[in-house]
PDB file of N, CA and C in Angstrom:
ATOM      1  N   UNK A   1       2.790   0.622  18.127  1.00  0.00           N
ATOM      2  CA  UNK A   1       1.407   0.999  17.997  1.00  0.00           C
ATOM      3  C   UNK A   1       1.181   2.347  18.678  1.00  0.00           C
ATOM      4  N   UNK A   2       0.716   3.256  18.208  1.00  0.00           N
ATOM      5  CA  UNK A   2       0.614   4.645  18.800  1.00  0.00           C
ATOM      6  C   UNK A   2      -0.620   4.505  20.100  1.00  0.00           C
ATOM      7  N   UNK A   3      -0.558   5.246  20.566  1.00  0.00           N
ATOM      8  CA  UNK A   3      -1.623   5.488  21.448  1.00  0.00           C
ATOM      9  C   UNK A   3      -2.543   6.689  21.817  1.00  0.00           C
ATOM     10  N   UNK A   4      -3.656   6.726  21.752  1.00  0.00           N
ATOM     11  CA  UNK A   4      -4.858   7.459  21.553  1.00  0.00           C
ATOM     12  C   UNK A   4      -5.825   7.767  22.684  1.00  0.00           C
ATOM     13  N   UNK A   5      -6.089   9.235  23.152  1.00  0.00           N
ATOM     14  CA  UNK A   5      -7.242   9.097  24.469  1.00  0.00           C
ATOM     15  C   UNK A   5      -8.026  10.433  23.957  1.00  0.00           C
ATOM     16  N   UNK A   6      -9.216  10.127  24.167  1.00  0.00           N
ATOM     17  CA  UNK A   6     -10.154  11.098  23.741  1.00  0.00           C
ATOM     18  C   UNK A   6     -10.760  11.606  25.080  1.00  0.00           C
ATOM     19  N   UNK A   7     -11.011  13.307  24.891  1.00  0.00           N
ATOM     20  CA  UNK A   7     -11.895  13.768  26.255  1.00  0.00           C
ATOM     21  C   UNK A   7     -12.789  14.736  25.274  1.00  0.00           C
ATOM     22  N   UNK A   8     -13.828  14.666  26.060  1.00  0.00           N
ATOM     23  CA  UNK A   8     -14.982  15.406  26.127  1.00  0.00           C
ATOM     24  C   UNK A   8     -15.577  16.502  27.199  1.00  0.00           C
ATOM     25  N   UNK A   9     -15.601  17.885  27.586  1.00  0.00           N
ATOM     26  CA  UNK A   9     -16.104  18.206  28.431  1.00  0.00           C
ATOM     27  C   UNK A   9     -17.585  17.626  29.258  1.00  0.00           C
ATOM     28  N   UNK A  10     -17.340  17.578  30.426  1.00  0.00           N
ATOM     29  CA  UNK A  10     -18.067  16.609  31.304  1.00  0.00           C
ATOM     30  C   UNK A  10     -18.766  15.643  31.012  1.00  0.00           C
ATOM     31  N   UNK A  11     -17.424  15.069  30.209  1.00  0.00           N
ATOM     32  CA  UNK A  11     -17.508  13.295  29.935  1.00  0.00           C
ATOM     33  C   UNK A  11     -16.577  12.324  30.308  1.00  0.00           C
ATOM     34  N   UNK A  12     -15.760  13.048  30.784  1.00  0.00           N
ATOM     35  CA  UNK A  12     -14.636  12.208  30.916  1.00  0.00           C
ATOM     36  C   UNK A  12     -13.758  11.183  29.504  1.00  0.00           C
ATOM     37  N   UNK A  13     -13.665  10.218  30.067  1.00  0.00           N
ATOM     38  CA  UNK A  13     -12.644   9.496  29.052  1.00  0.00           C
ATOM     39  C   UNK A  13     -13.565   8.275  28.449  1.00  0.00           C
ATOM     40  N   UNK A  14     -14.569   8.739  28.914  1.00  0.00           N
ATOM     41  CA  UNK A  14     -15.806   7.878  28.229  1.00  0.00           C
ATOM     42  C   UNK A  14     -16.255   8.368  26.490  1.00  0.00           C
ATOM     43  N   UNK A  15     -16.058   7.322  25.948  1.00  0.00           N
ATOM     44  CA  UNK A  15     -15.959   7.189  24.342  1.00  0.00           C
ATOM     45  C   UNK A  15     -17.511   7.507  23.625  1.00  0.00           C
ATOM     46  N   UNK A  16     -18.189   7.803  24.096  1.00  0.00           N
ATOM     47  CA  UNK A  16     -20.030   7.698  24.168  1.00  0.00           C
ATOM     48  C   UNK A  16     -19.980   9.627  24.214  1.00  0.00           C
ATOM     49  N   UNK A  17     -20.391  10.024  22.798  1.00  0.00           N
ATOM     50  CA  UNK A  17     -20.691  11.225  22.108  1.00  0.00           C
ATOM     51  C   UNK A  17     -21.267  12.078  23.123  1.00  0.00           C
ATOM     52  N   UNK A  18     -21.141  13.290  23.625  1.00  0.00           N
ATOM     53  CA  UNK A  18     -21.935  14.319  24.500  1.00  0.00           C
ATOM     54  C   UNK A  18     -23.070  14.777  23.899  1.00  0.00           C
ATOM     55  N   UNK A  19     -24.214  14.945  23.417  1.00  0.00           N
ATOM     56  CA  UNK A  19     -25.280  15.656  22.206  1.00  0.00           C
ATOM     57  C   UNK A  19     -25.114  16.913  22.925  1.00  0.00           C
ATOM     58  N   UNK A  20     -25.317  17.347  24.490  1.00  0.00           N
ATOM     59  CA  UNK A  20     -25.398  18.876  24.415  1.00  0.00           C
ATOM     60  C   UNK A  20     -24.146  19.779  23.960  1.00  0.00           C
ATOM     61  N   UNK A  21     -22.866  18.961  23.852  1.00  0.00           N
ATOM     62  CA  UNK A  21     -21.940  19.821  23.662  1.00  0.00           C
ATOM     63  C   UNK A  21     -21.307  19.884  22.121  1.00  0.00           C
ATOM     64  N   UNK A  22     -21.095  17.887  21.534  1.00  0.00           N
ATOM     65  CA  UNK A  22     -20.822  18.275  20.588  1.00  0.00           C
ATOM     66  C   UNK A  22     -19.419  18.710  19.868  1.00  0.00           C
ATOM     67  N   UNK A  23     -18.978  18.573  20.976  1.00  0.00           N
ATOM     68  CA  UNK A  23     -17.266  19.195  20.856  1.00  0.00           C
ATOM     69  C   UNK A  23     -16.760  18.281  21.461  1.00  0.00           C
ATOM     70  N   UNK A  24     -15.407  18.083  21.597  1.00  0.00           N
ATOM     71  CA  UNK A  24     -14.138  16.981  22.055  1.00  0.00           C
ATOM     72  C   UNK A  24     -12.782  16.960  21.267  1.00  0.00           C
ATOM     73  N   UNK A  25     -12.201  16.352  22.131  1.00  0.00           N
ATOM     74  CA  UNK A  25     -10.381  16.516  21.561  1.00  0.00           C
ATOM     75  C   UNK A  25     -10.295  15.171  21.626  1.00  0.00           C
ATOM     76  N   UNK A  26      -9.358  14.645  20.655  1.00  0.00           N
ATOM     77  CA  UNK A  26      -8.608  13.458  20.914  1.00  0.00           C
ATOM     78  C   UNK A  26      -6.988  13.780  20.691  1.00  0.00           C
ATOM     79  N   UNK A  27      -6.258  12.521  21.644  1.00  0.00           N
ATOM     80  CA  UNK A  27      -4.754  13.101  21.890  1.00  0.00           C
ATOM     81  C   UNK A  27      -3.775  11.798  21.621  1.00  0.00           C
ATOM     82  N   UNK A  28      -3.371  11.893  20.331  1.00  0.00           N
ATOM     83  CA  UNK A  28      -2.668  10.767  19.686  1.00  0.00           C
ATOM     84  C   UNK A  28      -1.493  11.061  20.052  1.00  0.00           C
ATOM     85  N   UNK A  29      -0.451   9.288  20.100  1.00  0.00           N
ATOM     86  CA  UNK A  29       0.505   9.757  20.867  1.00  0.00           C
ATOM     87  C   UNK A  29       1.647   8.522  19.768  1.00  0.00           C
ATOM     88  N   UNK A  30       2.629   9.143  18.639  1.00  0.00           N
ATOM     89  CA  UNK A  30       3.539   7.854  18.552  1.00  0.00           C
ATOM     90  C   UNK A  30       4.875   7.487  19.476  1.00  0.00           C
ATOM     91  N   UNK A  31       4.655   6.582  19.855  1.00  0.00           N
ATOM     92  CA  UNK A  31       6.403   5.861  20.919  1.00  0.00           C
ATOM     93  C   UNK A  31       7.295   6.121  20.131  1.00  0.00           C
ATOM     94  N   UNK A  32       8.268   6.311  21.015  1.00  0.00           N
ATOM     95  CA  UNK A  32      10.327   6.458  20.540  1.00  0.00           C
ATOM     96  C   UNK A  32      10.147   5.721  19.351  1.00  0.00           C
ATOM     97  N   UNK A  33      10.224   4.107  19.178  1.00  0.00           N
ATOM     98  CA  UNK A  33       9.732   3.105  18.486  1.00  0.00           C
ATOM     99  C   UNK A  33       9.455   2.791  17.461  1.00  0.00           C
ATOM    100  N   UNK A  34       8.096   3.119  17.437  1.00  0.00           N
ATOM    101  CA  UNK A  34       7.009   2.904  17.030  1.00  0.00           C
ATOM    102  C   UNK A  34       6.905   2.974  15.113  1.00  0.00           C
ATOM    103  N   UNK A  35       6.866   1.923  14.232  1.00  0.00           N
ATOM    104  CA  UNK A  35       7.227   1.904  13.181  1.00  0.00           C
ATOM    105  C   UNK A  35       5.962   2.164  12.265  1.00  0.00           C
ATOM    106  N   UNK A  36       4.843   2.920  12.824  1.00  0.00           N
ATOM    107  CA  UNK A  36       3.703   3.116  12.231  1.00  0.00           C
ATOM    108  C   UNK A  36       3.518   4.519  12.550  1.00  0.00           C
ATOM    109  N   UNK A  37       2.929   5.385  11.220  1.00  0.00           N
ATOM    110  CA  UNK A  37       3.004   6.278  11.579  1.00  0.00           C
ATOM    111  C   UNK A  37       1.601   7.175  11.521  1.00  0.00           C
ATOM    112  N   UNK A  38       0.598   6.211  11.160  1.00  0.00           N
ATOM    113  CA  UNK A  38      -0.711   6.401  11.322  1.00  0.00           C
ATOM    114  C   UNK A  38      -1.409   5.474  12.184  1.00  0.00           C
ATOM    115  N   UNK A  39      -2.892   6.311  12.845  1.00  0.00           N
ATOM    116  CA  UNK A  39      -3.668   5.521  13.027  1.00  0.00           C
ATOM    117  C   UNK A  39      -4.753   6.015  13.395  1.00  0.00           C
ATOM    118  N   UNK A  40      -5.833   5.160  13.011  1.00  0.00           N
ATOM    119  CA  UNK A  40      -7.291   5.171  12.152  1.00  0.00           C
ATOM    120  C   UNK A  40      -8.345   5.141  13.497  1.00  0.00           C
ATOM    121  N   UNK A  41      -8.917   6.462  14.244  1.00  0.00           N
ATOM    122  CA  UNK A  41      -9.367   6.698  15.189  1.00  0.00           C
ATOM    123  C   UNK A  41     -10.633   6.197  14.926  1.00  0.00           C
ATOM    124  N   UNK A  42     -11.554   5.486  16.136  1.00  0.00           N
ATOM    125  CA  UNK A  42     -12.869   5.003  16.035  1.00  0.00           C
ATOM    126  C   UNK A  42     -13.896   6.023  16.658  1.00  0.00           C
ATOM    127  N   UNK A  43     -14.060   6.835  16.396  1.00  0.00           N
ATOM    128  CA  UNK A  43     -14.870   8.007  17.720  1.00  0.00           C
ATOM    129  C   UNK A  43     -16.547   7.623  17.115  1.00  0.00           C
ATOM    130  N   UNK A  44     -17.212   7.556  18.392  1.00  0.00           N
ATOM    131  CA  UNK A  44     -18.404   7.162  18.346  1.00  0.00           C
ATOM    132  C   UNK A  44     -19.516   7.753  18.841  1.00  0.00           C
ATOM    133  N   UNK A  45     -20.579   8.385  18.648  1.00  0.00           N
ATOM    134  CA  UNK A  45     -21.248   8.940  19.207  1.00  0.00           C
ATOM    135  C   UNK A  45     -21.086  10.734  18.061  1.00  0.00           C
ATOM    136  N   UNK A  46     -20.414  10.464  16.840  1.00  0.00           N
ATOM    137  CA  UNK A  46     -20.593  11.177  16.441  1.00  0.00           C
ATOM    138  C   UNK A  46     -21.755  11.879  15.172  1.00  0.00           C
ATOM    139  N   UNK A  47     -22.414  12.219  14.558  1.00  0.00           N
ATOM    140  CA  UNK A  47     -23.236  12.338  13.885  1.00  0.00           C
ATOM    141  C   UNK A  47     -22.894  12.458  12.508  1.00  0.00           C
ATOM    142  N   UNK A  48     -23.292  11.532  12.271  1.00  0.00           N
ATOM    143  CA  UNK A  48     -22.135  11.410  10.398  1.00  0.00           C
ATOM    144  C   UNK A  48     -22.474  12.050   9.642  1.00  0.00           C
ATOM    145  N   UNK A  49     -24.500  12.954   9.615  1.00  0.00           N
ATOM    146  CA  UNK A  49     -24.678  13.610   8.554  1.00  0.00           C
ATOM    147  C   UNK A  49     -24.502  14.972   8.620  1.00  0.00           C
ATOM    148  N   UNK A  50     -23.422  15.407  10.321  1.00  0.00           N
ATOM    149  CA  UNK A  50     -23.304  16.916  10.629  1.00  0.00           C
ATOM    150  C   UNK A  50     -22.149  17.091  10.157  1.00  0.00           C
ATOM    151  N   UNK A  51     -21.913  18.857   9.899  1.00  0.00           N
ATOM    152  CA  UNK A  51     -20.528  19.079   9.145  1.00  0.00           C
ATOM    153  C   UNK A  51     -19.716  19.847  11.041  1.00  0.00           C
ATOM    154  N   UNK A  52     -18.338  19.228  10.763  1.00  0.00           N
ATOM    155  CA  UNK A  52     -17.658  19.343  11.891  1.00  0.00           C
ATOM    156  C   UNK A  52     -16.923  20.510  11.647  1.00  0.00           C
ATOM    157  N   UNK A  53     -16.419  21.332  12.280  1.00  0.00           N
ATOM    158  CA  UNK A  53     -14.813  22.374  11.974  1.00  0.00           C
ATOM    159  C   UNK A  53     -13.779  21.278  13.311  1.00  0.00           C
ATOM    160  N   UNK A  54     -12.349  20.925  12.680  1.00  0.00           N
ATOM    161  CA  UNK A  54     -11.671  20.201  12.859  1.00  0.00           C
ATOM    162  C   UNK A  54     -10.469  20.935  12.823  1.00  0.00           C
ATOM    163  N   UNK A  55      -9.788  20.704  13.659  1.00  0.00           N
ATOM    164  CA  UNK A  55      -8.251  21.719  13.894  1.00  0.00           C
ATOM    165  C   UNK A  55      -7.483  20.474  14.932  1.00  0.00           C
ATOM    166  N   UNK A  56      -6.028  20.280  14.078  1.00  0.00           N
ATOM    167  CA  UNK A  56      -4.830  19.635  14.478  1.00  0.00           C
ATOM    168  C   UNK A  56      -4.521  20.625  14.641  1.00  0.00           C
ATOM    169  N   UNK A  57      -3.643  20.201  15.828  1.00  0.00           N
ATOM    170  CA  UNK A  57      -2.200  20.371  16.414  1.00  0.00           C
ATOM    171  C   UNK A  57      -1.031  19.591  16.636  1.00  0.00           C
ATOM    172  N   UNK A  58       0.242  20.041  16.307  1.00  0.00           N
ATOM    173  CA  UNK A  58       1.317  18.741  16.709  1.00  0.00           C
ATOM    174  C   UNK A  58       2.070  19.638  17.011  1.00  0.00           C
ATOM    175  N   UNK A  59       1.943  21.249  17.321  1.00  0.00           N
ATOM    176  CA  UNK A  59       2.929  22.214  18.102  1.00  0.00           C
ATOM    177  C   UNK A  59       2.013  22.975  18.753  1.00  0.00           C
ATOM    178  N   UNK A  60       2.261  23.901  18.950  1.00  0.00           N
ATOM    179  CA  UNK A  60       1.739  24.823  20.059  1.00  0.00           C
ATOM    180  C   UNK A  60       1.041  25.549  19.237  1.00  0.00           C
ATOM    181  N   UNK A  61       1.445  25.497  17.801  1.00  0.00           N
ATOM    182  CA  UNK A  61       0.556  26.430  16.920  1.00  0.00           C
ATOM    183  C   UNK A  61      -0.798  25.685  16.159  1.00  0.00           C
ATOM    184  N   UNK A  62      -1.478  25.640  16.445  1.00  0.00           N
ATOM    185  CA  UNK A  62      -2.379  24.730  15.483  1.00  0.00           C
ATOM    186  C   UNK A  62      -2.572  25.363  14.073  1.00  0.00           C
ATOM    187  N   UNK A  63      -3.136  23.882  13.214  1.00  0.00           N
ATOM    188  CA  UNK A  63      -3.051  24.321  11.785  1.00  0.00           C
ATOM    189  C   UNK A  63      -4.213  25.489  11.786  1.00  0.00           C
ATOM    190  N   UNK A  64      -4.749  25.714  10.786  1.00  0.00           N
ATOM    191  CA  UNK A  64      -6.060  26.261  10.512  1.00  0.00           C
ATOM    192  C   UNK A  64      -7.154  25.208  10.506  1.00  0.00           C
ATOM    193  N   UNK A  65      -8.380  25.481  11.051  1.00  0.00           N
ATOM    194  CA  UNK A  65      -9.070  24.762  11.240  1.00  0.00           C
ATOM    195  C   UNK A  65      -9.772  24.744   9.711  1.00  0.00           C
ATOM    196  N   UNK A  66     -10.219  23.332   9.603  1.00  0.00           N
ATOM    197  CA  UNK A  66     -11.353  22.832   8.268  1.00  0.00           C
ATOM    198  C   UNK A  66     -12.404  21.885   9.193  1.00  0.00           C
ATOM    199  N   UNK A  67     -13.449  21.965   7.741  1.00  0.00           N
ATOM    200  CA  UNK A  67     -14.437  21.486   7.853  1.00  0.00           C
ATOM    201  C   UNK A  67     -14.661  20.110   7.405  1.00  0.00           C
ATOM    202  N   UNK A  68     -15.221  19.361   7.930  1.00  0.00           N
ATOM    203  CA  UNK A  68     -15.290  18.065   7.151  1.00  0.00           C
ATOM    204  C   UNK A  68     -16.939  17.006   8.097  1.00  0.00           C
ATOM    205  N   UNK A  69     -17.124  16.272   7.138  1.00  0.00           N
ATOM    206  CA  UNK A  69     -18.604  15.548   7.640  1.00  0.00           C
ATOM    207  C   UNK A  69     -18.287  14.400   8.532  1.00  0.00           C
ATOM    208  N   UNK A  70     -19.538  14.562   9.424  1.00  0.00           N
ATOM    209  CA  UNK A  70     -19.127  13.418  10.937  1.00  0.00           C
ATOM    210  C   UNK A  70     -19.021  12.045  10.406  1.00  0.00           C
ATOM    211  N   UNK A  71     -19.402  11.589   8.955  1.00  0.00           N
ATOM    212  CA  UNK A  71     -18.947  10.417   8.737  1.00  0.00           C
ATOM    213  C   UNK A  71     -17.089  10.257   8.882  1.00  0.00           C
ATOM    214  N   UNK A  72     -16.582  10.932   7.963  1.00  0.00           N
ATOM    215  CA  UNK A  72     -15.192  11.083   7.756  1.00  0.00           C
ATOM    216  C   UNK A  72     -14.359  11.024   9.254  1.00  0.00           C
ATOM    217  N   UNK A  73     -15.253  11.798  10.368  1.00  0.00           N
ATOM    218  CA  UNK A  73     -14.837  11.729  11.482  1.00  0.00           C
ATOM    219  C   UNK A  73     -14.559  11.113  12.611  1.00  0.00           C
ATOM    220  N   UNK A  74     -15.811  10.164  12.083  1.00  0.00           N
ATOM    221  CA  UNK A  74     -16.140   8.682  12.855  1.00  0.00           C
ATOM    222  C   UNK A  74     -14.547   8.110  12.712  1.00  0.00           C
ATOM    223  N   UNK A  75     -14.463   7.687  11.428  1.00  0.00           N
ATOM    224  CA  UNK A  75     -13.032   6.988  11.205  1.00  0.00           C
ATOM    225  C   UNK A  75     -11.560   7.830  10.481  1.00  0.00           C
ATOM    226  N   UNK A  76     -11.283   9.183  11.645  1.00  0.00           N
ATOM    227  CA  UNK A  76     -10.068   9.685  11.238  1.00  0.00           C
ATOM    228  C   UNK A  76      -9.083   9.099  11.562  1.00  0.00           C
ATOM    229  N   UNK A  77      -8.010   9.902   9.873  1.00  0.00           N
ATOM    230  CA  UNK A  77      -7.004   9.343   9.755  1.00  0.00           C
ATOM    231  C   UNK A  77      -5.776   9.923  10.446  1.00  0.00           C
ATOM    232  N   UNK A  78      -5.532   9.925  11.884  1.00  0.00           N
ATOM    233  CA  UNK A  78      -4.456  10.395  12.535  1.00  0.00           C
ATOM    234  C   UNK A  78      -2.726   9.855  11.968  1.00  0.00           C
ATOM    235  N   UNK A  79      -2.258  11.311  11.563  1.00  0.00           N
ATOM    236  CA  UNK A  79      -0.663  10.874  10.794  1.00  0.00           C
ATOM    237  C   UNK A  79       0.315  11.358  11.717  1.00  0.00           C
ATOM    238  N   UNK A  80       1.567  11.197  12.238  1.00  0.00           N
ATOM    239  CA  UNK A  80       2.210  11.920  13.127  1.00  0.00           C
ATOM    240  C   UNK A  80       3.813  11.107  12.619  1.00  0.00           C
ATOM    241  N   UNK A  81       4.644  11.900  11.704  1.00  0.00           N
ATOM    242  CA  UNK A  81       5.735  11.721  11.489  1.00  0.00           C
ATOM    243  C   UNK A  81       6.930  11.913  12.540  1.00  0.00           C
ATOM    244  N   UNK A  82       6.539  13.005  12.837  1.00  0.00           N
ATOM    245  CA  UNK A  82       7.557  12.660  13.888  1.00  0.00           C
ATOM    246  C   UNK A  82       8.020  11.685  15.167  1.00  0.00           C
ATOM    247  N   UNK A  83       9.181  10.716  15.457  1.00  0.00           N
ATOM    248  CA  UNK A  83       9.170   9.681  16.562  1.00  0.00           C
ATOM    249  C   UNK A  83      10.480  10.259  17.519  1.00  0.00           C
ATOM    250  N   UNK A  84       9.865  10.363  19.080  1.00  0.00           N
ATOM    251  CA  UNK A  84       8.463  10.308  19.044  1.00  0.00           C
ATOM    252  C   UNK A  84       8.000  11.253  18.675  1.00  0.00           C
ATOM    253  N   UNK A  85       6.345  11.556  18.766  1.00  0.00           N
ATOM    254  CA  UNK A  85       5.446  12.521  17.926  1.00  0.00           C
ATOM    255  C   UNK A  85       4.177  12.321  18.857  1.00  0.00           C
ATOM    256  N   UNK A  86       3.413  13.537  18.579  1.00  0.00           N
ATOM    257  CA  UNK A  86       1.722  13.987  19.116  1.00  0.00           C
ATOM    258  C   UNK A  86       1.204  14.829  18.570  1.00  0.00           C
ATOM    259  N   UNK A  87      -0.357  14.428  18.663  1.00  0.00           N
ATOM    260  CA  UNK A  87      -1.427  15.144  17.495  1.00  0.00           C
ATOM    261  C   UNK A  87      -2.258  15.339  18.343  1.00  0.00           C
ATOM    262  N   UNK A  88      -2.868  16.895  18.359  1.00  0.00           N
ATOM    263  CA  UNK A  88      -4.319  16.873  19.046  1.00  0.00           C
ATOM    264  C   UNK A  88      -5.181  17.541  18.069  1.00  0.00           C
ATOM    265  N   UNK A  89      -6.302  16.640  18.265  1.00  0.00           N
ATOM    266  CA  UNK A  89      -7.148  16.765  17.480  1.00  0.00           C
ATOM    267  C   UNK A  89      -8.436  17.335  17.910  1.00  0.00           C
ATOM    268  N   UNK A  90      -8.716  18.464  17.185  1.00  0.00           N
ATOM    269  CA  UNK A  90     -10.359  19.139  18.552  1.00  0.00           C
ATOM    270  C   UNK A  90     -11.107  19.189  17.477  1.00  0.00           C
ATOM    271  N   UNK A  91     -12.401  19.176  17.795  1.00  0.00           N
ATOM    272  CA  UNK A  91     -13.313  18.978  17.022  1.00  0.00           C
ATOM    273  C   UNK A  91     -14.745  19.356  17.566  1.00  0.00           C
ATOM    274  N   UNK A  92     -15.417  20.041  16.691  1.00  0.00           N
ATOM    275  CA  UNK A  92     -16.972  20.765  17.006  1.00  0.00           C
ATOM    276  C   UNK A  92     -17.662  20.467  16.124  1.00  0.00           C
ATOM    277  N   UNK A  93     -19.004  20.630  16.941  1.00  0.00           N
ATOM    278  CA  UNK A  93     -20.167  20.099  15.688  1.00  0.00           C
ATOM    279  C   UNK A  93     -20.704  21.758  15.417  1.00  0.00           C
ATOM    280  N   UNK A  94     -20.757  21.878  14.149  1.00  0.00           N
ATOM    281  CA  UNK A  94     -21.593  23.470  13.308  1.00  0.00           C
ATOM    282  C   UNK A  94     -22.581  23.327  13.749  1.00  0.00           C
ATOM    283  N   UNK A  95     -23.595  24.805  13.849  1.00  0.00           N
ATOM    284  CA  UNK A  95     -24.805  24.426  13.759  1.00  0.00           C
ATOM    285  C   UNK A  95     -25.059  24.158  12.366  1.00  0.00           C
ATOM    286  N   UNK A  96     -26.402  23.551  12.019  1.00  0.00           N
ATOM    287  CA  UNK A  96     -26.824  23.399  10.999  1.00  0.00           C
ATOM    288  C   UNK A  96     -27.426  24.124  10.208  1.00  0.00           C
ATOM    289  N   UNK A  97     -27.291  24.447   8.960  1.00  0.00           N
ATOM    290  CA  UNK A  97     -27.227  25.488   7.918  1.00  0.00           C
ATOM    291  C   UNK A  97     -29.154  25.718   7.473  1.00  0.00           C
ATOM    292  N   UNK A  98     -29.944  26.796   7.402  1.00  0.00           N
ATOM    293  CA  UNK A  98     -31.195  26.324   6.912  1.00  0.00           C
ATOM    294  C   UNK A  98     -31.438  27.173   6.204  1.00  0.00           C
TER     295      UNK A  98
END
């Protein structure tokens, strides 16, 4: 089973959304092991009808960042082929478009 810890600036490791900031990383982790190579993050406190910019990493280089809606985000799909393997995942809320 992989393992997963999310931070938030001055939130600590508390799972409960920041509204002034809006931003946070989560840091997926698969074991030597580990015969699964996904897994389906619960992040809460996020706003499902805001559009996010979202950028993995699993090297030192991160991908290019995309955009995608805080529903999709609520329940991302963390993949990490390599065993063992790690994904960081950062994530911001846009402002909103008017």
């Amino acid at each position: 089973m992989p393992a997963a810890w999310r931070h938030r600036p001055n939130r600590g490791r508390d799972c409960r959304a920041g509204p002034a900031t809006g931003e946070g990383a989560a840091f997926v982790f698969r074991r030597p092991e580990s015969p699964y190579y996904g897994y389906q993050l619960n992040l809460r406190g996020i706003d499902p009808a805001a559009d996010y910019e979202v950028t993995e990493a699993r090297t030192y280089s991160p991908d290019k960042p995309r955009r995608i809606k805080g529903a999709e985000l609520q329940r991302y799909r963390a993949s990490i082929d390599e065993l063992p393997g790690s994904l960081l995942i950062e994530y911001k809320k846009l402002p909103t478009e008017k």
